[in-house]
PDB file of N, CA and C in Angstrom:
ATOM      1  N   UNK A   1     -32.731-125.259 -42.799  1.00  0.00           N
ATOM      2  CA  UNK A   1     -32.582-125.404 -44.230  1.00  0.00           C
ATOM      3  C   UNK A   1     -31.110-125.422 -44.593  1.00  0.00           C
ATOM      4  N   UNK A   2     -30.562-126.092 -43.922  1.00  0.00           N
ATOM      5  CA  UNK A   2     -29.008-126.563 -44.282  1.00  0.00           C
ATOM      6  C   UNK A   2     -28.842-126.607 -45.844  1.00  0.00           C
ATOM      7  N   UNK A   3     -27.857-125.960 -46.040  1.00  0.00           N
ATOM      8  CA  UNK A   3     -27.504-125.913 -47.728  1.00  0.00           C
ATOM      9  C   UNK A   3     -28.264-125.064 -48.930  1.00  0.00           C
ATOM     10  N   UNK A   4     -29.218-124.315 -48.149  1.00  0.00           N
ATOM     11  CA  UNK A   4     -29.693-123.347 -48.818  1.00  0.00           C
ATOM     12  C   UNK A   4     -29.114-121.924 -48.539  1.00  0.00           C
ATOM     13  N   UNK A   5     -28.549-121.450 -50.086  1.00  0.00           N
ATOM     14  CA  UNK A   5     -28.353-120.296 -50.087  1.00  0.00           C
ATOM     15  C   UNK A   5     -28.738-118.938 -49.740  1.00  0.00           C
ATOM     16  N   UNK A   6     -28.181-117.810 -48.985  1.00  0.00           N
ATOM     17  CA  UNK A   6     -28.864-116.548 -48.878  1.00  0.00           C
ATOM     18  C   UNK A   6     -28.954-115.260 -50.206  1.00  0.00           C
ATOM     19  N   UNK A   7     -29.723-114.861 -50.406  1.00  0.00           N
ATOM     20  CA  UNK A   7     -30.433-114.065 -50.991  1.00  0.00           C
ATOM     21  C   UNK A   7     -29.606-112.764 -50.946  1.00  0.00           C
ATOM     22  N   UNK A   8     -29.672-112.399 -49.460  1.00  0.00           N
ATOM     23  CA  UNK A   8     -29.242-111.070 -49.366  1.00  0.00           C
ATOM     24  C   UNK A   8     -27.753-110.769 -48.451  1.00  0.00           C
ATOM     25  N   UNK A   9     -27.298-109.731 -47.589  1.00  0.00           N
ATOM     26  CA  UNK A   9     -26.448-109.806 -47.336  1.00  0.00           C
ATOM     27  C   UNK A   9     -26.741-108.426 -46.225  1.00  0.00           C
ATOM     28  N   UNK A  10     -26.269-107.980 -45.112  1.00  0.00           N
ATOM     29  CA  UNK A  10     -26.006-106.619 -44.414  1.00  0.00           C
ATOM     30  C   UNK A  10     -24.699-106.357 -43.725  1.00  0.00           C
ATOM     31  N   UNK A  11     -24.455-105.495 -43.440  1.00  0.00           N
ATOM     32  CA  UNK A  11     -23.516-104.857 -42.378  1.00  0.00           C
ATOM     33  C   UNK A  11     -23.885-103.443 -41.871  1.00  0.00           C
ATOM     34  N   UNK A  12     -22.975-104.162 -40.768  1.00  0.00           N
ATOM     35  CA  UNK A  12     -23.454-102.733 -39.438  1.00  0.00           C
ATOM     36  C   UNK A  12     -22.444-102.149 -39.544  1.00  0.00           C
ATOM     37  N   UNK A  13     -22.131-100.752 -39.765  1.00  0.00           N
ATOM     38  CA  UNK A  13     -21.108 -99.446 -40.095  1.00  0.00           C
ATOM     39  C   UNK A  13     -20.941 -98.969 -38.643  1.00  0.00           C
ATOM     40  N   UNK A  14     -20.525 -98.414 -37.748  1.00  0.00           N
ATOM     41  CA  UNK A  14     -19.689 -97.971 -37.025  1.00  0.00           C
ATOM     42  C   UNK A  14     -18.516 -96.770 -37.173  1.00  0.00           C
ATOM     43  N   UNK A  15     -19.344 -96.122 -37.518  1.00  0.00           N
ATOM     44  CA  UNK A  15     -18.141 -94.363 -37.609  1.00  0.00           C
ATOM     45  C   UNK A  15     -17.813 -93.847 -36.366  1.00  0.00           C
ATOM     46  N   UNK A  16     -16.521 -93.357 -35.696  1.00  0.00           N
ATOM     47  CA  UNK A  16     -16.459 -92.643 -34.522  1.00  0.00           C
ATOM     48  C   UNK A  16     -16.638 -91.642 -34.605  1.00  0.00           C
ATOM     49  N   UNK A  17     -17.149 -90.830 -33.594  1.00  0.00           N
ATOM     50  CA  UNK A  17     -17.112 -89.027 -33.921  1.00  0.00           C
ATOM     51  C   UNK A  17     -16.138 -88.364 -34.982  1.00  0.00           C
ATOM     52  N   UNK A  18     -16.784 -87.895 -35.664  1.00  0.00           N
ATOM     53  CA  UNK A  18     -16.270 -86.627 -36.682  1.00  0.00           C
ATOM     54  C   UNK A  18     -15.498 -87.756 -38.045  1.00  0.00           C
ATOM     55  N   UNK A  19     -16.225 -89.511 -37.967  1.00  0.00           N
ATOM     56  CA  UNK A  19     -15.210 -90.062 -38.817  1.00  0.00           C
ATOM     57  C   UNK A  19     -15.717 -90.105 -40.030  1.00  0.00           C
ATOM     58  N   UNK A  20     -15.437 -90.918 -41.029  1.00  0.00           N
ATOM     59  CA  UNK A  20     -16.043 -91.244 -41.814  1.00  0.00           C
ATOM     60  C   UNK A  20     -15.426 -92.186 -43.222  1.00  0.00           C
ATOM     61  N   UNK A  21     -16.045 -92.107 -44.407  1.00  0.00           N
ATOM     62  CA  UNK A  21     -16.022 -92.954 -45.286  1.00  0.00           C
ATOM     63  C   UNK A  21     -16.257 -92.570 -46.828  1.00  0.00           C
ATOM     64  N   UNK A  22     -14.482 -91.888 -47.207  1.00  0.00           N
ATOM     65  CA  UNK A  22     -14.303 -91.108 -48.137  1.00  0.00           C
ATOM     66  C   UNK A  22     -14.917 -91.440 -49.610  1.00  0.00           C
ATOM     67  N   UNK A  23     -14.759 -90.335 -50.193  1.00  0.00           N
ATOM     68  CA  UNK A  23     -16.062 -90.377 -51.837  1.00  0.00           C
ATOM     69  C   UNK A  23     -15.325 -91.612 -52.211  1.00  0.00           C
ATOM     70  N   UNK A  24     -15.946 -92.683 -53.149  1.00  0.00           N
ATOM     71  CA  UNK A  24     -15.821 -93.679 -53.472  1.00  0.00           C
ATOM     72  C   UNK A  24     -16.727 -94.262 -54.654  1.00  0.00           C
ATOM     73  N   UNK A  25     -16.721 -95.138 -55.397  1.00  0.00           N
ATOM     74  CA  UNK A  25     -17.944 -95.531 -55.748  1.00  0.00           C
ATOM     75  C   UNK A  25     -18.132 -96.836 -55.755  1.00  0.00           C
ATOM     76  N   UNK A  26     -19.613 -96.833 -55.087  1.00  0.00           N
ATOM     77  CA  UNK A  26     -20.314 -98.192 -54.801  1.00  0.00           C
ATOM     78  C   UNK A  26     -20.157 -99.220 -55.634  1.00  0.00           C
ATOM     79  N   UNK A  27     -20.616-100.403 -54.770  1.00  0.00           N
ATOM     80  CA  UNK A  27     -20.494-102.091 -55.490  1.00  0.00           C
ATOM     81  C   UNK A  27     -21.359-102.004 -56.547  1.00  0.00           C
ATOM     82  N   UNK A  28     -21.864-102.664 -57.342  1.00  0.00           N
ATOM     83  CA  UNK A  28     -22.150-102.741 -58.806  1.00  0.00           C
ATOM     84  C   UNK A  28     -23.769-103.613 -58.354  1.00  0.00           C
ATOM     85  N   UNK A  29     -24.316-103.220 -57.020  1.00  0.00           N
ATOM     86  CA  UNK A  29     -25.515-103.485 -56.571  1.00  0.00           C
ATOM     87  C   UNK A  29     -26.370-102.426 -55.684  1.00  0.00           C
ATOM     88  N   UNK A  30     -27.307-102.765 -55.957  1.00  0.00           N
ATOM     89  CA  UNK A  30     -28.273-101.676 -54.889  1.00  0.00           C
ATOM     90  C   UNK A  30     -28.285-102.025 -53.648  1.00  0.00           C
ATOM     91  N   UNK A  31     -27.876-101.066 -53.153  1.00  0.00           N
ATOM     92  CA  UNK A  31     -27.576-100.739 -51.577  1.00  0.00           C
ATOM     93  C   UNK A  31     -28.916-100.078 -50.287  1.00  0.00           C
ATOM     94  N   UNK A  32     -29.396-100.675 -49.391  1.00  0.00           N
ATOM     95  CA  UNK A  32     -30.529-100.050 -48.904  1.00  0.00           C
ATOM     96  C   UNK A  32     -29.542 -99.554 -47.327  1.00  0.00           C
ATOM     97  N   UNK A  33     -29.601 -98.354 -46.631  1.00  0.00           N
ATOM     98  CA  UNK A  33     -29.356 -98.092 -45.724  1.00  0.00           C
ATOM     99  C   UNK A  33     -30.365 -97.336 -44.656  1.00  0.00           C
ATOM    100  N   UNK A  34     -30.607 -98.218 -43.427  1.00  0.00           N
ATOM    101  CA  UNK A  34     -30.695 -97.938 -42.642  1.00  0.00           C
ATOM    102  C   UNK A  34     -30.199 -97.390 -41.458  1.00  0.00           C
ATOM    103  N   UNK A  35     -30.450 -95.560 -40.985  1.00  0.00           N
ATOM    104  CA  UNK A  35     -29.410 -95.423 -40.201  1.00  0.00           C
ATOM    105  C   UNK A  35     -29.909 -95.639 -38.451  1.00  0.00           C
ATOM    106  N   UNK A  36     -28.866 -96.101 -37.684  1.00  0.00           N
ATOM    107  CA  UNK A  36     -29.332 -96.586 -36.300  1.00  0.00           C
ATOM    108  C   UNK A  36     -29.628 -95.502 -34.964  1.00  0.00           C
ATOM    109  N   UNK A  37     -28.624 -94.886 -35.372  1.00  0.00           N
ATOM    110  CA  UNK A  37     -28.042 -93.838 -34.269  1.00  0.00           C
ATOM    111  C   UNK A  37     -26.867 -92.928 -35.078  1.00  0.00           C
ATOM    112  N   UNK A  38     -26.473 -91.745 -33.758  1.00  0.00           N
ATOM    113  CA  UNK A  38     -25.610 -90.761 -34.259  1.00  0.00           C
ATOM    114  C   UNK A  38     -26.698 -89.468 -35.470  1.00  0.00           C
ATOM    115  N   UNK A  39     -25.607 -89.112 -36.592  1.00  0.00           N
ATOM    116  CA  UNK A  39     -26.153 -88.297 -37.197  1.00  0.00           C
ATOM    117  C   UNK A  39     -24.719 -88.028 -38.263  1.00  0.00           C
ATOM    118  N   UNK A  40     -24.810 -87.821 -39.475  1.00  0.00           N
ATOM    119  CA  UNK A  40     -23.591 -87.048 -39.965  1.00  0.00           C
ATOM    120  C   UNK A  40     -24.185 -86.733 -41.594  1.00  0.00           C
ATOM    121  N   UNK A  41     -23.667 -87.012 -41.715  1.00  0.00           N
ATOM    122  CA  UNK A  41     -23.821 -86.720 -43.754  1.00  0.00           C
ATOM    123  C   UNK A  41     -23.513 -87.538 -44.513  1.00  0.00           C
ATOM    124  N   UNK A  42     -24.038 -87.520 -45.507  1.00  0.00           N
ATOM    125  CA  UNK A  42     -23.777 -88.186 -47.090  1.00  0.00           C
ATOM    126  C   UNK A  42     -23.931 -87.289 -48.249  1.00  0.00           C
ATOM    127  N   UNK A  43     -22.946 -87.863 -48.727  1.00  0.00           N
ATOM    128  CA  UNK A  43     -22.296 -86.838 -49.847  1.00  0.00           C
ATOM    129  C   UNK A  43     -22.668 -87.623 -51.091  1.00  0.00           C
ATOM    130  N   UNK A  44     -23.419 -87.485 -51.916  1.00  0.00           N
ATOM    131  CA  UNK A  44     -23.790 -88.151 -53.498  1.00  0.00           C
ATOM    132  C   UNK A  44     -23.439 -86.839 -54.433  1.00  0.00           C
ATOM    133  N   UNK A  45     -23.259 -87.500 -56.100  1.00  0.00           N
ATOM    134  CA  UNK A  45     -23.752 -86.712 -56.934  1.00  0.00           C
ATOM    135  C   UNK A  45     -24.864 -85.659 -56.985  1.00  0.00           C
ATOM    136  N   UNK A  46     -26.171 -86.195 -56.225  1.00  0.00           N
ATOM    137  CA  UNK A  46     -27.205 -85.197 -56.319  1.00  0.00           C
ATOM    138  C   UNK A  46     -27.169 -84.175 -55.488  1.00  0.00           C
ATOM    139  N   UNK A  47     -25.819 -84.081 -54.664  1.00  0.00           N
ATOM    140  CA  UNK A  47     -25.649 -83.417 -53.248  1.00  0.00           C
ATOM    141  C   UNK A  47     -25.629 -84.071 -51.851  1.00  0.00           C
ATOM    142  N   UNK A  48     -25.873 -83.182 -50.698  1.00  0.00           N
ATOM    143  CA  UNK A  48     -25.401 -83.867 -48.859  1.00  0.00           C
ATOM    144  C   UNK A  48     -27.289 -84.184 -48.577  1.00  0.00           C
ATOM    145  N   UNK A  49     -26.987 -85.276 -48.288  1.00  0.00           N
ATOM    146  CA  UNK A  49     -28.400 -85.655 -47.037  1.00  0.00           C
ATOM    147  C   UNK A  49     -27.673 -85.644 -46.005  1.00  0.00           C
ATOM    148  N   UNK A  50     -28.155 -84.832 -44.894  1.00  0.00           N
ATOM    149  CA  UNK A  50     -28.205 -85.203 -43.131  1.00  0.00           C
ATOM    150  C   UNK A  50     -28.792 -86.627 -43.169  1.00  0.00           C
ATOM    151  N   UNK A  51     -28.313 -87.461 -42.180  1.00  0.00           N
ATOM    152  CA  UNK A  51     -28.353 -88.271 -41.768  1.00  0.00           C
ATOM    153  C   UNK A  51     -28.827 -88.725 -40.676  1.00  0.00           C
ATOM    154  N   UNK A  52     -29.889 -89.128 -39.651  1.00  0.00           N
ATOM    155  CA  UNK A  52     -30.303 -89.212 -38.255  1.00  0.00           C
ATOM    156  C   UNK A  52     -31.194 -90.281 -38.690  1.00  0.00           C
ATOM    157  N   UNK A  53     -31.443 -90.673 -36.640  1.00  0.00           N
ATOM    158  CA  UNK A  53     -31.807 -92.034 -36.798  1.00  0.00           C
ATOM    159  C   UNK A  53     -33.276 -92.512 -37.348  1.00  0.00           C
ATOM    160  N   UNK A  54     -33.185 -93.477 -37.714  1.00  0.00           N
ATOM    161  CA  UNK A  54     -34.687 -94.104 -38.833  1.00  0.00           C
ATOM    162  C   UNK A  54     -34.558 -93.373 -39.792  1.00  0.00           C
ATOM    163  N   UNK A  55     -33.630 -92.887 -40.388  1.00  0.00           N
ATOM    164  CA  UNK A  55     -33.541 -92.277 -42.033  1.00  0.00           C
ATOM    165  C   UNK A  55     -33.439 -93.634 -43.010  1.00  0.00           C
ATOM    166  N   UNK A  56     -33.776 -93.670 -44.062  1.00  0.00           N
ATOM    167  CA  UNK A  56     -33.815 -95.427 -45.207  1.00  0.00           C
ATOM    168  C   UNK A  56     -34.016 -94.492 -46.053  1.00  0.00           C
ATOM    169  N   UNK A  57     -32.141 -95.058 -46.613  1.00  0.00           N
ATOM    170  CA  UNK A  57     -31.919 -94.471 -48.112  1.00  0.00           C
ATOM    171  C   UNK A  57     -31.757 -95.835 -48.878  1.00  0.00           C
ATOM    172  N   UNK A  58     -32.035 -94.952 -50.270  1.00  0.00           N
ATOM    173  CA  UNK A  58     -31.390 -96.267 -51.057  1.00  0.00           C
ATOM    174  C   UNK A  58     -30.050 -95.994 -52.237  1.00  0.00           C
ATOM    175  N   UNK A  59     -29.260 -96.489 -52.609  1.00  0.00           N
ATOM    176  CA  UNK A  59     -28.080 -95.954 -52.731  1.00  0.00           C
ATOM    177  C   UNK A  59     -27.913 -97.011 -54.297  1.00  0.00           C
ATOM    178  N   UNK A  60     -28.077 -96.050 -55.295  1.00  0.00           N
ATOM    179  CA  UNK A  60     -28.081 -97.237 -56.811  1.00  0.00           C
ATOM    180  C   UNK A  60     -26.679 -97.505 -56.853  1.00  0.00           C
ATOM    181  N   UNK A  61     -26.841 -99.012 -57.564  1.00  0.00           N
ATOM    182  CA  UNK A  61     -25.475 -99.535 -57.560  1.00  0.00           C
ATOM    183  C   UNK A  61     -24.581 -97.892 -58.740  1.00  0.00           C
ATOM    184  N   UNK A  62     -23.222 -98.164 -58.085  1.00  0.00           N
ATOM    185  CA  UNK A  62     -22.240 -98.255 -58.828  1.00  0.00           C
ATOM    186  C   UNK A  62     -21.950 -96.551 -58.773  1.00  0.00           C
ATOM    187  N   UNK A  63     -23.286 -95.815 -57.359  1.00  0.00           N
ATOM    188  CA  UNK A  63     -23.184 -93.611 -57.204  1.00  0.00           C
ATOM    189  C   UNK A  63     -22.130 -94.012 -56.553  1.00  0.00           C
ATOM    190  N   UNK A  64     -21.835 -92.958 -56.303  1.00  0.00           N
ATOM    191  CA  UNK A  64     -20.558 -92.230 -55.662  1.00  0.00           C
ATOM    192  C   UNK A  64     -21.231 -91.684 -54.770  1.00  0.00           C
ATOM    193  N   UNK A  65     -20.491 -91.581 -52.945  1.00  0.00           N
ATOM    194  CA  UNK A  65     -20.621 -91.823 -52.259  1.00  0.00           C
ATOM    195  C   UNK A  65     -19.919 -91.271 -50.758  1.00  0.00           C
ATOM    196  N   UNK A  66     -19.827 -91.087 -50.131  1.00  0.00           N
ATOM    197  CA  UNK A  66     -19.356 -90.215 -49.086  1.00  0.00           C
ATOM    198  C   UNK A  66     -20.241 -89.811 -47.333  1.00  0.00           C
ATOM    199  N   UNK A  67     -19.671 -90.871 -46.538  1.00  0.00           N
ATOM    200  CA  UNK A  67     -19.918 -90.417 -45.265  1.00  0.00           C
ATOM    201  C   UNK A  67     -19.133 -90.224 -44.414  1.00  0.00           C
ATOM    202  N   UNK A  68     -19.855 -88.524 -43.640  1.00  0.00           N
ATOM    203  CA  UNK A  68     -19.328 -88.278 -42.375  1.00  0.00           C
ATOM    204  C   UNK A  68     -20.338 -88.233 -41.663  1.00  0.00           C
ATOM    205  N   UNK A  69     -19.304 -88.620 -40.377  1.00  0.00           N
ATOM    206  CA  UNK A  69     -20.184 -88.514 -39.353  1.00  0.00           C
ATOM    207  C   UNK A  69     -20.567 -87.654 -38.626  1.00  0.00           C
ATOM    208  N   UNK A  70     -21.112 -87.389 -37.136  1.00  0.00           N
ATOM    209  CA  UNK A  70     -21.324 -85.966 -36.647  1.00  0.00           C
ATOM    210  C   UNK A  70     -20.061 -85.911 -35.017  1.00  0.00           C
ATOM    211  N   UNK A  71     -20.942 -85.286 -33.950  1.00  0.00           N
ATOM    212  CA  UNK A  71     -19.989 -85.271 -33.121  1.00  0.00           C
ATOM    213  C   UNK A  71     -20.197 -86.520 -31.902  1.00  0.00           C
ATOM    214  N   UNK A  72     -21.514 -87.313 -32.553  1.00  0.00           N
ATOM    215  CA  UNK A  72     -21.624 -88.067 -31.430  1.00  0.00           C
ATOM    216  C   UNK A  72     -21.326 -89.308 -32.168  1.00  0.00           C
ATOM    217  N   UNK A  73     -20.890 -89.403 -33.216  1.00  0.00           N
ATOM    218  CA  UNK A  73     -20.458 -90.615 -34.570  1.00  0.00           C
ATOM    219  C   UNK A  73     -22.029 -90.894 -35.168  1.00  0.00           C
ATOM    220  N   UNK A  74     -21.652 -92.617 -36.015  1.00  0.00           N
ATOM    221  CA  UNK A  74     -22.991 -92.592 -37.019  1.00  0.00           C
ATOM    222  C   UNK A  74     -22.801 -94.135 -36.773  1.00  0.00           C
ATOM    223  N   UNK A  75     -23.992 -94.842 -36.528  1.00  0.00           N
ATOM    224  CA  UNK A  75     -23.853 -96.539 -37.069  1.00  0.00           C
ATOM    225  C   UNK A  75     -25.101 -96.177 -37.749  1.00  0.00           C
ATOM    226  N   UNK A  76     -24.975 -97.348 -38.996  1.00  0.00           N
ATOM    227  CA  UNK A  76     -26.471 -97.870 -39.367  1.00  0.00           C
ATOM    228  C   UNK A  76     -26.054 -98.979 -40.429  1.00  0.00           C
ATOM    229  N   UNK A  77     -26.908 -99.752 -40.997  1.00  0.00           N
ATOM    230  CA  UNK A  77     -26.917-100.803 -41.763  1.00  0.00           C
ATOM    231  C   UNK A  77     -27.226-100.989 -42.836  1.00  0.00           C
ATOM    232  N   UNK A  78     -26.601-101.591 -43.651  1.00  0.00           N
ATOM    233  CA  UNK A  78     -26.818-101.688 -45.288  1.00  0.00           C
ATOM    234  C   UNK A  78     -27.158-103.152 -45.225  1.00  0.00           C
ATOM    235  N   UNK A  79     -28.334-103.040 -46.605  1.00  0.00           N
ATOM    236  CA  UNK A  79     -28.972-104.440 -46.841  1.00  0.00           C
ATOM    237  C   UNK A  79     -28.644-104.406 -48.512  1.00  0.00           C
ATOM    238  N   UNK A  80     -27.891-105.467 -48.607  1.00  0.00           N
ATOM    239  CA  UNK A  80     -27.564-105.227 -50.201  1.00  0.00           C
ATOM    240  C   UNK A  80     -27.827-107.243 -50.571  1.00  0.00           C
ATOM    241  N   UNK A  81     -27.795-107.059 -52.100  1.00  0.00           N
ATOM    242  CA  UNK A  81     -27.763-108.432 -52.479  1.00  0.00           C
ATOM    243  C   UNK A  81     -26.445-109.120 -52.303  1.00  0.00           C
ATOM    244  N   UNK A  82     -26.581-110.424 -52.138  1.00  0.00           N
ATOM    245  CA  UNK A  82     -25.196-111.290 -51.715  1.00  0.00           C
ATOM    246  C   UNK A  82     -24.265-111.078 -52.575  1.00  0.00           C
ATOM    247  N   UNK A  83     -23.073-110.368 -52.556  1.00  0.00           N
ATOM    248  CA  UNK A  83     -22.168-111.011 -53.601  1.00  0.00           C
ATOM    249  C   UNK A  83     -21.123-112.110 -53.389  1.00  0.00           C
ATOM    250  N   UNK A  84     -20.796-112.392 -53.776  1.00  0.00           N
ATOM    251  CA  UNK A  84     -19.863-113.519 -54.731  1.00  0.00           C
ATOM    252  C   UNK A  84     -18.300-113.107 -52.961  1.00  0.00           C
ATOM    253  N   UNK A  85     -17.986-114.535 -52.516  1.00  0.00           N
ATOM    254  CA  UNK A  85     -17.144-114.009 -51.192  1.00  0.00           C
ATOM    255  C   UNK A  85     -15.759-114.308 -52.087  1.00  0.00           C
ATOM    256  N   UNK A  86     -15.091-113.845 -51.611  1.00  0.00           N
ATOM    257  CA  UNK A  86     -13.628-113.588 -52.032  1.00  0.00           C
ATOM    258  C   UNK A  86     -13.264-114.516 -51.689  1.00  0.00           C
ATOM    259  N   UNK A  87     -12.004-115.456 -51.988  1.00  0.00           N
ATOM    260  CA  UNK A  87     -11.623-116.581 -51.955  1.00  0.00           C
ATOM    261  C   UNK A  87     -10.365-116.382 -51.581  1.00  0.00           C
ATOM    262  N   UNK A  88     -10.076-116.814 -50.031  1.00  0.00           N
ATOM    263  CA  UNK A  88      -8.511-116.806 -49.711  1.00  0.00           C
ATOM    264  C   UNK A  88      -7.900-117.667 -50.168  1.00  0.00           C
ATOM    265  N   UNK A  89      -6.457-117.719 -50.442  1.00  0.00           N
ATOM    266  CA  UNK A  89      -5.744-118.621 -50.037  1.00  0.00           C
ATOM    267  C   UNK A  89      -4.747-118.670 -49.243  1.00  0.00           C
ATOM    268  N   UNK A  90      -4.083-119.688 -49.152  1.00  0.00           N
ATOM    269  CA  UNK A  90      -2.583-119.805 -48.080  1.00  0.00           C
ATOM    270  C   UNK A  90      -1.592-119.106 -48.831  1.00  0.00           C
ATOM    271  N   UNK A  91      -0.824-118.446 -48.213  1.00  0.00           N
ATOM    272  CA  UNK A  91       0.080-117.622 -48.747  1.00  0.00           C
ATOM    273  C   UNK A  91       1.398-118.383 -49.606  1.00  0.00           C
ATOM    274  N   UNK A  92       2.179-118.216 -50.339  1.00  0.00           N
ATOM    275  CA  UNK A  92       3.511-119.274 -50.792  1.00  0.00           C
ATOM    276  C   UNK A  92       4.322-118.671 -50.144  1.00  0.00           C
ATOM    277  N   UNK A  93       5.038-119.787 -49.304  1.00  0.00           N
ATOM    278  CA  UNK A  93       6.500-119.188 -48.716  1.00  0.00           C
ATOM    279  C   UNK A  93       7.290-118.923 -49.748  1.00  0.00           C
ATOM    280  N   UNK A  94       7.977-117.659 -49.489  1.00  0.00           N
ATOM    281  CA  UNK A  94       9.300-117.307 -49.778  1.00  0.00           C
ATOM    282  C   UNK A  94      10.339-118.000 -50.201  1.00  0.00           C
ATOM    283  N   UNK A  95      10.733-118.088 -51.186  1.00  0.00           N
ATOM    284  CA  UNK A  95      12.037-118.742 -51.879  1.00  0.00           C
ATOM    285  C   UNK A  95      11.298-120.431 -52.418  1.00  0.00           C
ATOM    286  N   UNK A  96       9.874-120.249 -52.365  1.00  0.00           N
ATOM    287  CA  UNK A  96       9.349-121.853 -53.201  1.00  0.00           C
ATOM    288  C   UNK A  96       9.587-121.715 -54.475  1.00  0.00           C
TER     289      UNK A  96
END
């Protein structure tokens, strides 16, 4: 289906032991996470969920947000709606 658009969007997270992914607040979409492996925490407004594998959270656009990981690290995957890709450009040389 060449030229048909996607719907949705994921990424695979990768924390190393003890790392993580300071309070922040989320994209302005609903976020579904699946975790793979490892174990660590998440930190929301409503308080910490432990984290381990086959946990499926869902994360409303726009909470605040916070993961660590444990001692063996954390991957897992977020399924969110597509947004809009950022648009590079070529840089302007210097003195144009």
């Amino acid at each position: 289906m060449e030229g048909r658009e996607r719907d949705l969007d994921s990424n695979l997270v990768a924390l190393p032991p003890d790392g993580g992914i300071g309070m922040h607040t989320g994209p302005d979409l609903d976020v579904l996470v699946h975790v793979l492996s490892g174990s660590g925490q998440l930190s929301t407004e409503e308080g910490i969920i432990n984290l381990h594998p086959g946990a499926l959270l869902w994360l409303p656009r726009r909470s605040r947000r916070q993961f660590t990981a444990g001692p063996e690290g954390l991957q897992y995957l977020t399924v969110h709606q597509r947004r809009q890709a950022l648009a590079l450009e070529p840089a302007v040389p210097q003195g144009s």
